[in-house]
N, C-alpha and C. Protein backbone atom coordinates (compact mmCIF):
# COMPACT_ATOMS: atom_id res chain seq x y z
N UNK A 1 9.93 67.65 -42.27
CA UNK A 1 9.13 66.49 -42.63
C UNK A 1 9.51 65.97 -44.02
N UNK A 2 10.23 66.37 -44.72
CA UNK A 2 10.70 66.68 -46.10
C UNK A 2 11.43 65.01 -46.12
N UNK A 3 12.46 64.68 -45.14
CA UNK A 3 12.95 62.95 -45.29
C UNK A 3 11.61 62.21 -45.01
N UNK A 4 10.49 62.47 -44.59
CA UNK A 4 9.58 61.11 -44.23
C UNK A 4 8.78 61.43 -45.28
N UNK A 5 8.67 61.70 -46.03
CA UNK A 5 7.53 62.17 -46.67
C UNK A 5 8.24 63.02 -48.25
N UNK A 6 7.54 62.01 -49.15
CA UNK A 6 8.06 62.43 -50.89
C UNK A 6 6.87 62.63 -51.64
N UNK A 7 7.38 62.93 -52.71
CA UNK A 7 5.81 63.27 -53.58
C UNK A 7 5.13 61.98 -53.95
N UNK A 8 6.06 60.67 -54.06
CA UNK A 8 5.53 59.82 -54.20
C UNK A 8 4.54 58.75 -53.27
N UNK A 9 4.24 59.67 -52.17
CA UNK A 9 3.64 59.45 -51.05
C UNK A 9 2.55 60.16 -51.03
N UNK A 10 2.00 60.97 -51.97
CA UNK A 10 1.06 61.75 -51.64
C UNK A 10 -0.12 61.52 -52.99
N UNK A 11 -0.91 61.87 -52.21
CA UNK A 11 -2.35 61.32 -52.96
C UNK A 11 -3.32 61.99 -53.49
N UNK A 12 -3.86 62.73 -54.36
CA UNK A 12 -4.92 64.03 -54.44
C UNK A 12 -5.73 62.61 -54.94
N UNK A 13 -7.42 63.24 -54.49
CA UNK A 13 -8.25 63.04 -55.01
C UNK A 13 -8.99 61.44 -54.68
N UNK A 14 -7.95 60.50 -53.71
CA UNK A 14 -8.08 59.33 -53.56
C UNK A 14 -9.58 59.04 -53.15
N UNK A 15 -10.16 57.70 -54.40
CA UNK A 15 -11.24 57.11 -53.85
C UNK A 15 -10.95 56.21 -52.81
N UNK A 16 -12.42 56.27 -51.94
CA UNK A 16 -12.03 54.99 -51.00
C UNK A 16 -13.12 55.54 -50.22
N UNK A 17 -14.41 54.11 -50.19
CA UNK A 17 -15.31 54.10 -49.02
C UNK A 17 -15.50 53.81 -47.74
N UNK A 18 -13.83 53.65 -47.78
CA UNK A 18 -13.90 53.27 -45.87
C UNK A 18 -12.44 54.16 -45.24
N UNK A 19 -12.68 54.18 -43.61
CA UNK A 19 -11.67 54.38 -43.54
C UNK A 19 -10.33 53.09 -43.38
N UNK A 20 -11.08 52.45 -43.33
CA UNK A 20 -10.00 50.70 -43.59
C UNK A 20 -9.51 50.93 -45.46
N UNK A 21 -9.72 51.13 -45.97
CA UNK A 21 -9.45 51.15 -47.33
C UNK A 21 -8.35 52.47 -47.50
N UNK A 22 -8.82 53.46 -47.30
CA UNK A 22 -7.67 54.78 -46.91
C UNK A 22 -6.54 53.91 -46.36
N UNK A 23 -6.42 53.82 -45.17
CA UNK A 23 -5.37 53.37 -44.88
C UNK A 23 -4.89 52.03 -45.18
N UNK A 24 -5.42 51.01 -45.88
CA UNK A 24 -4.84 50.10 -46.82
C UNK A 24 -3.72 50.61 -48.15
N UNK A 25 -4.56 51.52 -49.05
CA UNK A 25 -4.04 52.04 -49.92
C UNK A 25 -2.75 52.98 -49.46
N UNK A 26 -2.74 53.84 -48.05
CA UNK A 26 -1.61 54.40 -48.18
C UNK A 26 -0.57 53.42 -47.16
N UNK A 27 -0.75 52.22 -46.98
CA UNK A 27 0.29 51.54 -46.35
C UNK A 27 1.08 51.08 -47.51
N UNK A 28 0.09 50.49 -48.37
CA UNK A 28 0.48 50.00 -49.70
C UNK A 28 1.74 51.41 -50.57
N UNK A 29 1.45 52.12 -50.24
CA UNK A 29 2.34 53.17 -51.25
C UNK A 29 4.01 53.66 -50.23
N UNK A 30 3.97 53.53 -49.05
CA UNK A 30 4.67 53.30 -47.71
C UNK A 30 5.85 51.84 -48.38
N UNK A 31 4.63 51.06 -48.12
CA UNK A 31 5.55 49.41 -48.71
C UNK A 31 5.98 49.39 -49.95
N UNK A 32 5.61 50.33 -50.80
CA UNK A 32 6.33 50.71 -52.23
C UNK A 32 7.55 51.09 -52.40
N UNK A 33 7.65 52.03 -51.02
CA UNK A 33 8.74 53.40 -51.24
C UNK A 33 10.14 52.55 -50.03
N UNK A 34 9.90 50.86 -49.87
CA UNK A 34 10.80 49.99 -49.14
C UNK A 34 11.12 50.55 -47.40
N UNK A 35 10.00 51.09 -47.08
CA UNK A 35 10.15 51.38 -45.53
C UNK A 35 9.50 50.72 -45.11
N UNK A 36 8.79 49.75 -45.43
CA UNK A 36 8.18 48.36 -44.28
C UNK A 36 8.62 47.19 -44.54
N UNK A 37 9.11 46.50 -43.84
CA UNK A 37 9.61 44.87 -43.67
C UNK A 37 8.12 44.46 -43.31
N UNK A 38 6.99 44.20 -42.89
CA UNK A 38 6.20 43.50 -43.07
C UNK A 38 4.47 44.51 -43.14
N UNK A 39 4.15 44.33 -44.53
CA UNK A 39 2.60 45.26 -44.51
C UNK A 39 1.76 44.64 -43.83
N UNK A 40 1.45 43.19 -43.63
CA UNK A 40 0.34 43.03 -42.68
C UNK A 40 0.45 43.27 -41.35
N UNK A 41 1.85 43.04 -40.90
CA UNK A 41 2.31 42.94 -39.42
C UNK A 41 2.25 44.92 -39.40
N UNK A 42 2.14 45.64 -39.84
CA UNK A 42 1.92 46.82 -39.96
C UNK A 42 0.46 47.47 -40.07
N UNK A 43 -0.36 46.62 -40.88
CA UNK A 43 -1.65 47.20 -41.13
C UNK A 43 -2.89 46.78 -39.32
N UNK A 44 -2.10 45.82 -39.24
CA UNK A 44 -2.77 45.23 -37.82
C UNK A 44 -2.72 46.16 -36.75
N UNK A 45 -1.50 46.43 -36.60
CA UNK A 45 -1.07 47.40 -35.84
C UNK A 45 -1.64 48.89 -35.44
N UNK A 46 -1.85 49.36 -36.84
CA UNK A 46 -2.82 50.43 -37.40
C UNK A 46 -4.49 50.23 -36.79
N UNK A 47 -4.44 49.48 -37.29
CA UNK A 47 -6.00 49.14 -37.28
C UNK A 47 -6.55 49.02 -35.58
N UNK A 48 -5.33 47.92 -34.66
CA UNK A 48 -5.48 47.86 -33.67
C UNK A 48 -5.71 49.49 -32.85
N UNK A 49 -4.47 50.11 -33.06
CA UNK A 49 -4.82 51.35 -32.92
C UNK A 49 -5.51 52.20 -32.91
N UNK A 50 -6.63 52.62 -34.26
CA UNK A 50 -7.75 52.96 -34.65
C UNK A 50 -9.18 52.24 -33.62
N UNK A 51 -8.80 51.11 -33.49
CA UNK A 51 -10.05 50.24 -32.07
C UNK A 51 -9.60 51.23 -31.02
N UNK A 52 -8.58 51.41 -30.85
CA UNK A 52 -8.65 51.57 -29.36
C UNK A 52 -9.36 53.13 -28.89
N UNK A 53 -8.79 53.88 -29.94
CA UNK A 53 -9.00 55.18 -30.25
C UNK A 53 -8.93 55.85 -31.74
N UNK A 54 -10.04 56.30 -32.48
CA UNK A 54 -9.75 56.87 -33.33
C UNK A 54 -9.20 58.04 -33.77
N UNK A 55 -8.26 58.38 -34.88
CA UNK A 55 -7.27 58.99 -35.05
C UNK A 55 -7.81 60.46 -35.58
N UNK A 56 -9.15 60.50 -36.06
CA UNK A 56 -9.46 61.94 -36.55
C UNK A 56 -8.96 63.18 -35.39
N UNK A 57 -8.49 63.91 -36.03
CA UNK A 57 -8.14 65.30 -35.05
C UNK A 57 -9.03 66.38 -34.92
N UNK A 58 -9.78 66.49 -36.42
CA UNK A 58 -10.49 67.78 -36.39
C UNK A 58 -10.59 68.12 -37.56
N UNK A 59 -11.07 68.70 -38.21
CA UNK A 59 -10.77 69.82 -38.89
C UNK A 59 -10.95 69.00 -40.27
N UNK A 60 -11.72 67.76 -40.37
CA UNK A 60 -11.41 66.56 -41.51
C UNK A 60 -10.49 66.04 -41.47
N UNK A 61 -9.69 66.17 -40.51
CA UNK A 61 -8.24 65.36 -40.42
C UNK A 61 -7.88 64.44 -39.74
N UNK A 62 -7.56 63.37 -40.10
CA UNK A 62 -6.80 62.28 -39.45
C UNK A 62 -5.66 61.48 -39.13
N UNK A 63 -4.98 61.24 -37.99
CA UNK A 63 -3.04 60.75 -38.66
C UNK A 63 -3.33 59.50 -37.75
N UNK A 64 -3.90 58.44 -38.58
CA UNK A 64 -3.77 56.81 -38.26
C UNK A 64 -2.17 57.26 -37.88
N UNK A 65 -1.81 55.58 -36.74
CA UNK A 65 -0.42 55.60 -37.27
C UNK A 65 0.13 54.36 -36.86
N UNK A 66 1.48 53.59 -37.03
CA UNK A 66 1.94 52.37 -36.31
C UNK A 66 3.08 52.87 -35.75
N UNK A 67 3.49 51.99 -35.02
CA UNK A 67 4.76 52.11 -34.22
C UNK A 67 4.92 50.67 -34.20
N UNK A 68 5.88 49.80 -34.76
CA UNK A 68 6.21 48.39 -34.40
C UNK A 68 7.70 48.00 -35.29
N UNK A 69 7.76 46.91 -34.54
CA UNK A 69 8.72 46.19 -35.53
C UNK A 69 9.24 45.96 -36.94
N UNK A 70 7.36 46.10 -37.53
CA UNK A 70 7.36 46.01 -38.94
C UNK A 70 7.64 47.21 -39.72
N UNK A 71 8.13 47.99 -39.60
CA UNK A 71 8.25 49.86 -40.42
C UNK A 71 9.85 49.80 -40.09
N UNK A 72 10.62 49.92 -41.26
CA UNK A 72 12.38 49.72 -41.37
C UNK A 72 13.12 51.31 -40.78
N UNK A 73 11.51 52.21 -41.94
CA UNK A 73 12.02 53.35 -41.62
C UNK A 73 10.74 54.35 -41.30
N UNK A 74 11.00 55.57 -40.62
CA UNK A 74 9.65 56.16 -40.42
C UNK A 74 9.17 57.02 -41.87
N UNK A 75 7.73 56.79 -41.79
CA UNK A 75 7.41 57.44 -42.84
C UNK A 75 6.09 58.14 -42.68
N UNK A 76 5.29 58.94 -44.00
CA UNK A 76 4.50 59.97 -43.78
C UNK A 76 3.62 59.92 -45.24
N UNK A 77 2.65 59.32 -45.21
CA UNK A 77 1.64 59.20 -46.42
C UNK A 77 0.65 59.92 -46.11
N UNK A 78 0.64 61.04 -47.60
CA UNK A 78 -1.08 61.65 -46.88
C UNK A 78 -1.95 62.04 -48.56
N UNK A 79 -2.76 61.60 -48.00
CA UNK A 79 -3.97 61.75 -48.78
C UNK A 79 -5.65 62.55 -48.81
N UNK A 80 -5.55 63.13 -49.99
CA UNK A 80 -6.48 64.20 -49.93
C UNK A 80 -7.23 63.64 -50.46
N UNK A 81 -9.10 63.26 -49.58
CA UNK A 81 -9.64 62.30 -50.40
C UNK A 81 -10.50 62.91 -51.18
N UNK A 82 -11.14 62.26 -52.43
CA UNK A 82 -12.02 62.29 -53.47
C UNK A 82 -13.66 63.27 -52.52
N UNK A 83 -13.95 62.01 -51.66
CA UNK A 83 -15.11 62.57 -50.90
C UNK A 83 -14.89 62.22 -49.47
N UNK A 84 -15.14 62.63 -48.58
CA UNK A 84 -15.00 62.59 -47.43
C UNK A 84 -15.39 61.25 -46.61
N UNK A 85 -15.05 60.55 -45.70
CA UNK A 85 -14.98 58.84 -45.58
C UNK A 85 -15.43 59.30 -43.89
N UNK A 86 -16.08 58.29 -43.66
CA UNK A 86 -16.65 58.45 -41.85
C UNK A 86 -15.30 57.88 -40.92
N UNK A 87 -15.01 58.27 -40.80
CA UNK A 87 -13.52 58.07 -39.92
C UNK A 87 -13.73 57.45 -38.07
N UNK A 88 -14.96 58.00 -37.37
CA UNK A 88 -15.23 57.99 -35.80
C UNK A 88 -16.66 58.37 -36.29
N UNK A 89 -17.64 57.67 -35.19
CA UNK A 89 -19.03 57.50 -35.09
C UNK A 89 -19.47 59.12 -35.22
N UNK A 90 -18.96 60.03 -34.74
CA UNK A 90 -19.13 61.90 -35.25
C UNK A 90 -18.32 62.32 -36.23
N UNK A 91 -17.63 61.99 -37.06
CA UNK A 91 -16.66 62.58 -37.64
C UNK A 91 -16.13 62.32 -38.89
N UNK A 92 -16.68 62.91 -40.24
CA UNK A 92 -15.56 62.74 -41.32
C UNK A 92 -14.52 63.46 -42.09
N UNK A 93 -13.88 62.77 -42.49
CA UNK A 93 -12.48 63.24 -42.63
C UNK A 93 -12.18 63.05 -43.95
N UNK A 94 -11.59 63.97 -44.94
CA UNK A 94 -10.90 64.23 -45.93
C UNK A 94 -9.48 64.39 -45.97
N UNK A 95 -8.90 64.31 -44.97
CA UNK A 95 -7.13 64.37 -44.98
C UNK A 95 -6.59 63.44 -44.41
N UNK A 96 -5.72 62.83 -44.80
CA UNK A 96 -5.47 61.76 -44.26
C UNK A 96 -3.70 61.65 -44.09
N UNK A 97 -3.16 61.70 -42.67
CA UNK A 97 -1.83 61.48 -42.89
C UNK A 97 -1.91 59.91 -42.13
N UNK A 98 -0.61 59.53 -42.74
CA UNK A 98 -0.90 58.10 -42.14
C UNK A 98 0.95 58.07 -41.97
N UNK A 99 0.96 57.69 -40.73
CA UNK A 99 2.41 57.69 -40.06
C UNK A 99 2.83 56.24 -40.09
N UNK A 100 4.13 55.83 -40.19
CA UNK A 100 4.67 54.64 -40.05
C UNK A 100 6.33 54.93 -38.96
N UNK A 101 6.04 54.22 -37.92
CA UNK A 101 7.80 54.82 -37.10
C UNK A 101 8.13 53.25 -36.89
N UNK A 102 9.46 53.18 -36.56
CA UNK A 102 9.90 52.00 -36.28
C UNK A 102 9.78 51.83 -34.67
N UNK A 103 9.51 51.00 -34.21
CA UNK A 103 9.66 50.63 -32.69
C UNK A 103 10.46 51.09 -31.73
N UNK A 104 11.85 51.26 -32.35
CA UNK A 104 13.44 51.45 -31.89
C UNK A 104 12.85 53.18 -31.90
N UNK A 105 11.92 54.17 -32.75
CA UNK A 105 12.32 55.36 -32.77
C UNK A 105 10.66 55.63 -32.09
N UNK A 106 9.89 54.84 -31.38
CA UNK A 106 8.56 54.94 -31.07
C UNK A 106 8.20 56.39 -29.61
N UNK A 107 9.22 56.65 -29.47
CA UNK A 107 9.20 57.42 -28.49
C UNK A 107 8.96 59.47 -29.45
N UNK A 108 10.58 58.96 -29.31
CA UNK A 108 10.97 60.57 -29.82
C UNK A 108 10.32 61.05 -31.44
N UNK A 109 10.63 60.22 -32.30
CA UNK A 109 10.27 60.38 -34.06
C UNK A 109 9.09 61.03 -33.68
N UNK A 110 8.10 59.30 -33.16
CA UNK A 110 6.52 59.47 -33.29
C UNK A 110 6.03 61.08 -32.83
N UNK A 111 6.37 61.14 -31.47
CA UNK A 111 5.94 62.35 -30.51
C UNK A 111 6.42 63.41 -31.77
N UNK A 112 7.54 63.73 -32.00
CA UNK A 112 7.98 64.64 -33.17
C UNK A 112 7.18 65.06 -34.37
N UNK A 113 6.74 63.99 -35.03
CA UNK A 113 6.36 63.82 -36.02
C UNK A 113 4.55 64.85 -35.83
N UNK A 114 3.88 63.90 -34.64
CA UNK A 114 3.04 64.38 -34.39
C UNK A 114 2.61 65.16 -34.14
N UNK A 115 3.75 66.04 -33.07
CA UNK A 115 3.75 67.48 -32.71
C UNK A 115 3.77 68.48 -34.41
N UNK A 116 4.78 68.22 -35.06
CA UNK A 116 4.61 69.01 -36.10
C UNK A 116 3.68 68.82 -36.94
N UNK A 117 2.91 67.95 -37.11
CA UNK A 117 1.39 67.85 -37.59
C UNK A 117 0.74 68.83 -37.28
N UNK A 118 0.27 68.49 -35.84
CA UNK A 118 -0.53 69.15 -34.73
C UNK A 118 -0.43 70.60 -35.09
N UNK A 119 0.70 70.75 -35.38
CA UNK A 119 1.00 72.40 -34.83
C UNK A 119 0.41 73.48 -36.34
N UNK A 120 0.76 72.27 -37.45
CA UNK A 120 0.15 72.95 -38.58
C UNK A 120 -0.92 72.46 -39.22
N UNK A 121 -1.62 71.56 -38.65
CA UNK A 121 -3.23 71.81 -39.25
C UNK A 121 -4.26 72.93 -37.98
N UNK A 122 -3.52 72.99 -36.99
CA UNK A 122 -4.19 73.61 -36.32
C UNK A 122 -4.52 75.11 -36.86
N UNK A 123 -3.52 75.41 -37.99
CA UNK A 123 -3.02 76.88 -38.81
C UNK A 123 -4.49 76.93 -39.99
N UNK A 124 -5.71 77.95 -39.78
CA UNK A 124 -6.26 77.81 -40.90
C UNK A 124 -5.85 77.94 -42.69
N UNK A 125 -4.43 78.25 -42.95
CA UNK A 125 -3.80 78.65 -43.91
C UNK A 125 -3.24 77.36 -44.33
N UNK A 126 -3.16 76.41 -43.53
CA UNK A 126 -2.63 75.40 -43.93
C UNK A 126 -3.18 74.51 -44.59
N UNK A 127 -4.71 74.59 -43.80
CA UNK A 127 -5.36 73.45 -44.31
C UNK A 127 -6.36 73.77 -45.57
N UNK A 128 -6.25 75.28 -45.67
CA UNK A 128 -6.82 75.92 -46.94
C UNK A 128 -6.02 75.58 -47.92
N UNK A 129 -4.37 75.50 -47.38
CA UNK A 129 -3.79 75.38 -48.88
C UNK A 129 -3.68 73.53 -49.49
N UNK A 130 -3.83 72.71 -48.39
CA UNK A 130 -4.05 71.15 -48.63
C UNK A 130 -5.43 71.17 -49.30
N UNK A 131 -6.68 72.33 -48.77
CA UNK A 131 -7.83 71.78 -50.12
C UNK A 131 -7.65 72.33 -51.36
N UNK A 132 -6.63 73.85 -51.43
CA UNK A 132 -6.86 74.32 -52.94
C UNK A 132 -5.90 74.10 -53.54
N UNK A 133 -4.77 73.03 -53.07
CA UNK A 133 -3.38 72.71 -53.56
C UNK A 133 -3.96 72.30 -55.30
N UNK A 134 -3.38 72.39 -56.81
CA UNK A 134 -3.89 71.61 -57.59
C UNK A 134 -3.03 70.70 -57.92
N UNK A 135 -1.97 70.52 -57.48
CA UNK A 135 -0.99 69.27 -57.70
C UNK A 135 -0.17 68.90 -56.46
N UNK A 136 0.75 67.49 -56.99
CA UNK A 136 1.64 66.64 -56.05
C UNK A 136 2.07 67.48 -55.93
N UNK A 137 3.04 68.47 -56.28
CA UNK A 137 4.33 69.29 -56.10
C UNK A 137 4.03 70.11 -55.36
N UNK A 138 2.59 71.04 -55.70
CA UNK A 138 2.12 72.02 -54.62
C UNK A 138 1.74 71.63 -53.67
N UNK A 139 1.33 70.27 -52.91
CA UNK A 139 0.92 69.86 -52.12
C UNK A 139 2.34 69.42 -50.87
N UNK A 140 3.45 69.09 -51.86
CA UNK A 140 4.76 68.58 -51.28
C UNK A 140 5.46 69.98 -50.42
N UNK A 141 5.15 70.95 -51.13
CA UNK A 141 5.46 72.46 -50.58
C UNK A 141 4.94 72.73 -49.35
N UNK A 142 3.43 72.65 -49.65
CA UNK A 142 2.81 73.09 -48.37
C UNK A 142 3.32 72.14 -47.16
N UNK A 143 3.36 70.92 -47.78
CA UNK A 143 3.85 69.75 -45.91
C UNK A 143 4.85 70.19 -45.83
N UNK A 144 6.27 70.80 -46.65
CA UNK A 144 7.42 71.05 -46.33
C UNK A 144 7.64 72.43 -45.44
N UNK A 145 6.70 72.71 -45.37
CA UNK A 145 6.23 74.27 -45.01
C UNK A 145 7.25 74.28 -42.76
């Protein structure tokens, strides 16, 4: 996960009272790091997504994500929030990965990407070390894990 995902992608402590605002702010840091050709044509996408089904997994965790035209390259923003944000009508969430794949890689990347998510928040060691991480760098370790 180490190419989709840099330290400059990662977030301790982020305020934000919605889950529309979470994922504003980490599209915004995505469109920083020059892997989206278009942030709105991206944030829509997201959002549409989130209507259809929301993205929380469990465990406080959530991986919004897009798949479209607008994402150049795939990417991996995650954020550890300040206080916990209502994510789904049962459910809030403090972790936040937020995926970006390009259209052309919407199959294999995405499924990829997700599976190796999946496989390690499901790990209670993992997600102990995303709450007691105290920095970017230690936090960049544990996703590289």
């Amino acid at each position: 996960m180490d190419k989709l995902i840099n330290r400059d992608m990662i977030v301790l402590d982020m305020e934000a009272s919605s889950k529309d605002e979470v994922i504003e702010k980490l599209a915004r840091i995505i469109e920083k790091q020059g892997r989206l050709i278009d942030l709105d044509e991206y944030l829509a996408q997201v959002h549409r997504r989130e209507e259809e089904f929301p993205t929380s997994v469990g465990f406080g965790v959530s991986i919004p994500h897009g798949k479209c035209e607008a994402v150049r390259d795939a990417a991996v923003a995650f954020a550890r929030l300040k206080n916990p944000v209502q994510w789904s009508a049962d459910e809030k969430v403090r972790y936040v990965f937020l995926l970006a794949v390009p259209e052309k890689e919407a199959g294999n990347t995405h499924l990829q990407i997700l599976a190796q998510l999946s496989r390690k928040i499901m790990r209670e060691e993992f997600r102990e070390r995303l709450e007691n991480s105290q920095g970017i760098d230690e936090i960049a370790s544990v996703l590289e894990m």
